[in-house]
C-alpha atoms as a PDB file:
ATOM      1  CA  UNK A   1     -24.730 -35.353 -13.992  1.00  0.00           C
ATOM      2  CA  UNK A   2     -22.303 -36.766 -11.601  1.00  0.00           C
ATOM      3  CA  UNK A   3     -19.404 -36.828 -14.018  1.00  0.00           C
ATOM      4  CA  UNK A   4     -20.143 -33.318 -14.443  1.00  0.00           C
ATOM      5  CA  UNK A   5     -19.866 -32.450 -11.399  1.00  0.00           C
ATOM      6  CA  UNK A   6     -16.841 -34.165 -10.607  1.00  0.00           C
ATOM      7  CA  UNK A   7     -15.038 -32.880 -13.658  1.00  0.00           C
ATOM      8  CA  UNK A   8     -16.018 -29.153 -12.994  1.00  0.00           C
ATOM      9  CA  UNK A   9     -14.358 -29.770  -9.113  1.00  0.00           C
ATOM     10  CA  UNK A  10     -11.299 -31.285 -11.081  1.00  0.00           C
ATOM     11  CA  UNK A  11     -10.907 -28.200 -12.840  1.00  0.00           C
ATOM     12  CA  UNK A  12     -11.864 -25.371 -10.375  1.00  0.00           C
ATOM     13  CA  UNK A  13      -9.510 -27.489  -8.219  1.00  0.00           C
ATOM     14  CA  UNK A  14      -6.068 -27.301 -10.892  1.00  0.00           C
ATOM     15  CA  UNK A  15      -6.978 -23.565 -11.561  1.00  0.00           C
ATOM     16  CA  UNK A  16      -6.769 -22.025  -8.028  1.00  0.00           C
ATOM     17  CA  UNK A  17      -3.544 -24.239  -7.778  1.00  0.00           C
ATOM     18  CA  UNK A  18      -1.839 -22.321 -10.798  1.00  0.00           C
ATOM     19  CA  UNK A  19       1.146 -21.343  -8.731  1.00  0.00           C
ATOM     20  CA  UNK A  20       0.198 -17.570  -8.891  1.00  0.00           C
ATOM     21  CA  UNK A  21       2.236 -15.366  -6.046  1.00  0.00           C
ATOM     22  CA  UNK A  22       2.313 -11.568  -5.833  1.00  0.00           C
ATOM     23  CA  UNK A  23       5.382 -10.281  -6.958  1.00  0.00           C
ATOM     24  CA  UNK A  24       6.172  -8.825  -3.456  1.00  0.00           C
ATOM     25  CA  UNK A  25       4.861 -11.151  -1.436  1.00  0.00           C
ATOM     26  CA  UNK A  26       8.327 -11.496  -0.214  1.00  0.00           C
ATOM     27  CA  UNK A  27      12.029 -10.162  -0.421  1.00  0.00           C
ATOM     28  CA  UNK A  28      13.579 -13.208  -1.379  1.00  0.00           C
ATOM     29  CA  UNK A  29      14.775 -11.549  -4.337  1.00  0.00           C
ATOM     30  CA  UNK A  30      15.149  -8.204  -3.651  1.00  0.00           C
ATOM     31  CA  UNK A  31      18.952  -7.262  -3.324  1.00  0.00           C
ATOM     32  CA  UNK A  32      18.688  -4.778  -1.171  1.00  0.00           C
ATOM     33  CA  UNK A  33      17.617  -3.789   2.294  1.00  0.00           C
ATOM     34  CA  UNK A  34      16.187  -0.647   4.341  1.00  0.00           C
ATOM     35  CA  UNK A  35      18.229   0.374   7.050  1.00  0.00           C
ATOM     36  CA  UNK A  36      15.822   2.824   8.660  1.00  0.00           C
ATOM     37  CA  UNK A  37      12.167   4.017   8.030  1.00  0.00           C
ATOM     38  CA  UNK A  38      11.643   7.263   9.471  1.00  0.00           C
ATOM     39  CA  UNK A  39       8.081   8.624   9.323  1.00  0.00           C
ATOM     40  CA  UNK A  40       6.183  11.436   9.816  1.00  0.00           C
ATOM     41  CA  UNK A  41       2.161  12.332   9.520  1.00  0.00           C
ATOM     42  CA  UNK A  42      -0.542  10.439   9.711  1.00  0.00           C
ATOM     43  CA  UNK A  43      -0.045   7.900  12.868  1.00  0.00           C
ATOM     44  CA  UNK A  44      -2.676   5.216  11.420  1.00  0.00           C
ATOM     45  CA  UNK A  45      -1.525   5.089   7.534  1.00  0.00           C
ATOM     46  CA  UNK A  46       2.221   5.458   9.058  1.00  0.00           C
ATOM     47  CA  UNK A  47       1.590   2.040  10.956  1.00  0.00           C
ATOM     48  CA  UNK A  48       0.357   0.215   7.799  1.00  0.00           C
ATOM     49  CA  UNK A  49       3.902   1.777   5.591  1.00  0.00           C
ATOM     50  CA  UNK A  50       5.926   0.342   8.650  1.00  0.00           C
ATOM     51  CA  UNK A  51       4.081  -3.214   8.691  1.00  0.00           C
ATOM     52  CA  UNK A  52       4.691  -2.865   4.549  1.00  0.00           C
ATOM     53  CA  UNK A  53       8.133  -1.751   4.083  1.00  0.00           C
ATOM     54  CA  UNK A  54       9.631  -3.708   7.650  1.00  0.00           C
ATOM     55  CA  UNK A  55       9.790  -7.072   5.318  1.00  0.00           C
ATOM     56  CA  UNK A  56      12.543  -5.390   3.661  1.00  0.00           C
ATOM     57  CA  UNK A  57      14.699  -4.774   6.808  1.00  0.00           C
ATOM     58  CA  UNK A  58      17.673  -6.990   6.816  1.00  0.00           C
ATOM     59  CA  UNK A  59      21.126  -6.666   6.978  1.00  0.00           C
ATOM     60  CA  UNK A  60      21.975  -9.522   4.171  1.00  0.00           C
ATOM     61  CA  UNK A  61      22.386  -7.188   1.182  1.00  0.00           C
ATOM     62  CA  UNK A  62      25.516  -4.529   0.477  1.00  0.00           C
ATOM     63  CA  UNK A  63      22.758  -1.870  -0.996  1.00  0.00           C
ATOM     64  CA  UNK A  64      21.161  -0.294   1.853  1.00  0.00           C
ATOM     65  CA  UNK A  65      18.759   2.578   1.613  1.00  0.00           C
ATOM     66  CA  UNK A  66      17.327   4.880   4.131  1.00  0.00           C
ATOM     67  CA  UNK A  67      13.408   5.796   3.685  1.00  0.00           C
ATOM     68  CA  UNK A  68      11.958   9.011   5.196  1.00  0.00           C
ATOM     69  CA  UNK A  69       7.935   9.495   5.004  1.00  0.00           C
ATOM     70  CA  UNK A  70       5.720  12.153   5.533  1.00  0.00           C
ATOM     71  CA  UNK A  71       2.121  11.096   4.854  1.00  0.00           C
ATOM     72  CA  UNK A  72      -0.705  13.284   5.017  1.00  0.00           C
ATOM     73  CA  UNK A  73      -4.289  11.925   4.982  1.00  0.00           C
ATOM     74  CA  UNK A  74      -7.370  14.073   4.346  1.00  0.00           C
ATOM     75  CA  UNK A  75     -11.133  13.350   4.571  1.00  0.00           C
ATOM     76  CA  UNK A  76     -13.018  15.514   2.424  1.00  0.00           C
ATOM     77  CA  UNK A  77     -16.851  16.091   1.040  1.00  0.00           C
ATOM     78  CA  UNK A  78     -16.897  15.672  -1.937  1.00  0.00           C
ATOM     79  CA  UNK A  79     -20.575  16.202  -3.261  1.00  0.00           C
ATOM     80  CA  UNK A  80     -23.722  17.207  -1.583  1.00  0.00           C
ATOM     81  CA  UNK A  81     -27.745  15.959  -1.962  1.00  0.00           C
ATOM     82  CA  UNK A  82     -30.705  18.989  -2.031  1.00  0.00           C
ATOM     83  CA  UNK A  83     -30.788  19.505   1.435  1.00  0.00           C
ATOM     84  CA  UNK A  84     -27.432  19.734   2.236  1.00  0.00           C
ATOM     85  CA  UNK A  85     -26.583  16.630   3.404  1.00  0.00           C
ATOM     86  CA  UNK A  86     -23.251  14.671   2.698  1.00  0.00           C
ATOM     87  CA  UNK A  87     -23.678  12.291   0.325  1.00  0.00           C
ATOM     88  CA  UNK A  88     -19.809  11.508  -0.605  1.00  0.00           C
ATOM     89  CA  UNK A  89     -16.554  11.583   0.741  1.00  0.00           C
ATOM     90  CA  UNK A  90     -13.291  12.054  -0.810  1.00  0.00           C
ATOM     91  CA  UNK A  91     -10.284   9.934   0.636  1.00  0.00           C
ATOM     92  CA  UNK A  92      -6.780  11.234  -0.383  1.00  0.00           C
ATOM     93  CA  UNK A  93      -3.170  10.193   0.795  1.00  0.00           C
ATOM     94  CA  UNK A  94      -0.382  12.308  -0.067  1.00  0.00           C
ATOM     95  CA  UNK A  95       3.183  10.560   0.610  1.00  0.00           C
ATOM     96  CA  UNK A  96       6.672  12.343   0.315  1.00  0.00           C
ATOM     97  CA  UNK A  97       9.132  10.148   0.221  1.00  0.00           C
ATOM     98  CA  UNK A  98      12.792  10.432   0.292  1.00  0.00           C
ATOM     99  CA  UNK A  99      15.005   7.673  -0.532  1.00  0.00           C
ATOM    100  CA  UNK A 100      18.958   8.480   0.914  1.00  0.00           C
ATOM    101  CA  UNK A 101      21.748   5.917   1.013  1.00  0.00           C
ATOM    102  CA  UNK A 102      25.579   6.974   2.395  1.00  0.00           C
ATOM    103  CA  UNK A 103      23.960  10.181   3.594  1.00  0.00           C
ATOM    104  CA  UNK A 104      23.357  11.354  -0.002  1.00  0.00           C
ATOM    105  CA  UNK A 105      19.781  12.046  -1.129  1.00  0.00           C
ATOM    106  CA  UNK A 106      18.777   9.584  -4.000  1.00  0.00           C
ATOM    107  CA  UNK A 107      15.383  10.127  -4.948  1.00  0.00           C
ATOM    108  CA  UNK A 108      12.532  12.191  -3.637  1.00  0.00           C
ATOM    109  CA  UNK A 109       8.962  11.176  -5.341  1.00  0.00           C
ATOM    110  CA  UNK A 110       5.695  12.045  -4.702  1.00  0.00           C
ATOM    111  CA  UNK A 111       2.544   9.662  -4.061  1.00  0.00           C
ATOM    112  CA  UNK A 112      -0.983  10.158  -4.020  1.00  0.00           C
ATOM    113  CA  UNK A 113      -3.447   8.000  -3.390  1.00  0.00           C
ATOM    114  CA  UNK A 114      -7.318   9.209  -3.581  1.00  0.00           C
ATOM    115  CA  UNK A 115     -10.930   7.089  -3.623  1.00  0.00           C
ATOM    116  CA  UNK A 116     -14.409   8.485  -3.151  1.00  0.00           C
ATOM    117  CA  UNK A 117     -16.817   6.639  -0.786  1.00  0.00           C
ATOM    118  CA  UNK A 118     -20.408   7.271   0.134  1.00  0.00           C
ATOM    119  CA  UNK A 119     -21.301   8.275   3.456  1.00  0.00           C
ATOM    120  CA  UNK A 120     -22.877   5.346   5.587  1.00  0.00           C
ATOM    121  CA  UNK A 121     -25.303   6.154   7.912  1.00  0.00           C
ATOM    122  CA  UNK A 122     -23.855   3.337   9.787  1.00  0.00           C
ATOM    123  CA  UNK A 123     -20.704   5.277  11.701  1.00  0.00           C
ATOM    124  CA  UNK A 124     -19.022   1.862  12.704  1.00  0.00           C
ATOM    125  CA  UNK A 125     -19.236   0.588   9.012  1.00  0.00           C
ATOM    126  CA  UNK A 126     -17.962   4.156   7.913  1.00  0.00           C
ATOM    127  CA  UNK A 127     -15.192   3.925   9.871  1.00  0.00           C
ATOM    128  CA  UNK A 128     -14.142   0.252   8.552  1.00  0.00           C
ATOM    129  CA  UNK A 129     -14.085   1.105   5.138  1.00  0.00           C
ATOM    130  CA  UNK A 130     -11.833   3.944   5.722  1.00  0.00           C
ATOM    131  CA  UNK A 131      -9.274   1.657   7.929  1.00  0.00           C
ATOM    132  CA  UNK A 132      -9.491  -0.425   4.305  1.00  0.00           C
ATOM    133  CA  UNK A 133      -8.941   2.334   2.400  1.00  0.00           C
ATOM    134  CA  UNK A 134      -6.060   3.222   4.411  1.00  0.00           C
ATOM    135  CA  UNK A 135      -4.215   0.075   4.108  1.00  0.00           C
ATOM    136  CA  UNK A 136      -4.935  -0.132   1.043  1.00  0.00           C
ATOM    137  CA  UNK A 137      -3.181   3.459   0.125  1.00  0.00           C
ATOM    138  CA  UNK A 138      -0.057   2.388   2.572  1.00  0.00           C
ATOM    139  CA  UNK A 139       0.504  -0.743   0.296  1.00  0.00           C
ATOM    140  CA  UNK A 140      -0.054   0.916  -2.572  1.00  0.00           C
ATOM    141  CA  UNK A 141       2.306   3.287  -1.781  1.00  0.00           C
ATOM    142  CA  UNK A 142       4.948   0.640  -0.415  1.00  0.00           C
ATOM    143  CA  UNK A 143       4.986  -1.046  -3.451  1.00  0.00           C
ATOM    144  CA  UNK A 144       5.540   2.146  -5.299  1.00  0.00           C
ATOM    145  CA  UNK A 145       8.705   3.004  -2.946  1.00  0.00           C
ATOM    146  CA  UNK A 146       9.791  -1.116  -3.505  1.00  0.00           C
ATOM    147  CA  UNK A 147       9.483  -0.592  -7.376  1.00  0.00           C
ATOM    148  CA  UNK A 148      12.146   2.592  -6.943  1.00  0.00           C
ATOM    149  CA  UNK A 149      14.050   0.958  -4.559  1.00  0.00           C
ATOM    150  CA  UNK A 150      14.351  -1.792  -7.047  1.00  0.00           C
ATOM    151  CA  UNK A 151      15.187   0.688  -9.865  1.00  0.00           C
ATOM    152  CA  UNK A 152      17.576   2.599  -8.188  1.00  0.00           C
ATOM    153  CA  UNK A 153      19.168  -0.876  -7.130  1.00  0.00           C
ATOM    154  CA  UNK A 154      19.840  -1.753 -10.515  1.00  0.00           C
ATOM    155  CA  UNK A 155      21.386   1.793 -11.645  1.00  0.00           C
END
């Protein structure tokens, strides 16, 4: 029984040391940089982009790029019970993004991000979920706009 156990800690113990890192996790290898980061919208999802795509700020690399956002965050219902109550809510981020370097426009995408969440009758734990949901959409979308920088790098 104790060999068991010993063996299974062994193992659990070389797995979660694997060497797995997200592929973003930093810009060591990104060969370019983001001179500015305008942004327009939503203040709270516009803070999370910022935090995102500010690891990317340097001056180290000859291809810069310019980023302007304008995010736009909704709150919907999405679906009712019998008497009228709300019983879901629909999340959505919209993000219009244009990427410019030397003045020129490159690239102007489109990103949206949605989820559906049930209503809490706790308001505090309502309200959490929907801060994670927005961070969630801002990296989501930040990796989107690192993935064209990256392309658009390599053209």
């Amino acid at each position: 029984m104790f060999k068991k156990i010993i063996s299974i800690l062994i193992v659990f113990n070389l797995m979660s040391h694997c060497g797995f890192t997200p592929i973003h996790s930093n810009n060591k290898n990104a060969n370019f940089s983001i001179t500015s980061i305008e942004l327009e919208g939503e203040r709270i999802l516009n803070n999370y982009l910022k935090t995102y795509l500010s690891k990317f700020q340097d001056d180290k690399h000859n291809k810069k790029f310019k980023i302007k956002i304008i995010s736009n965050y909704k709150k919907l219902i999405y679906s009712k019970d019998k008497a009228a109550n709300t019983k879901n809510y629909e999340l959505s981020a919209e993000a219009k993004i244009t990427i410019i370097t030397k003045e020129k426009v490159l690239k102007e995408i489109t990103v949206v991000e949605k989820k559906i969440i049930d209503k809490n009758d706790d308001n505090f734990e309502e309200q959490k979920e929907e801060r994670i949901t927005k961070q969630n959409f801002a990296s989501s979308i930040s990796n989107k706009i690192i993935m064209e920088l990256s392309i658009l790098n390599d053209n």
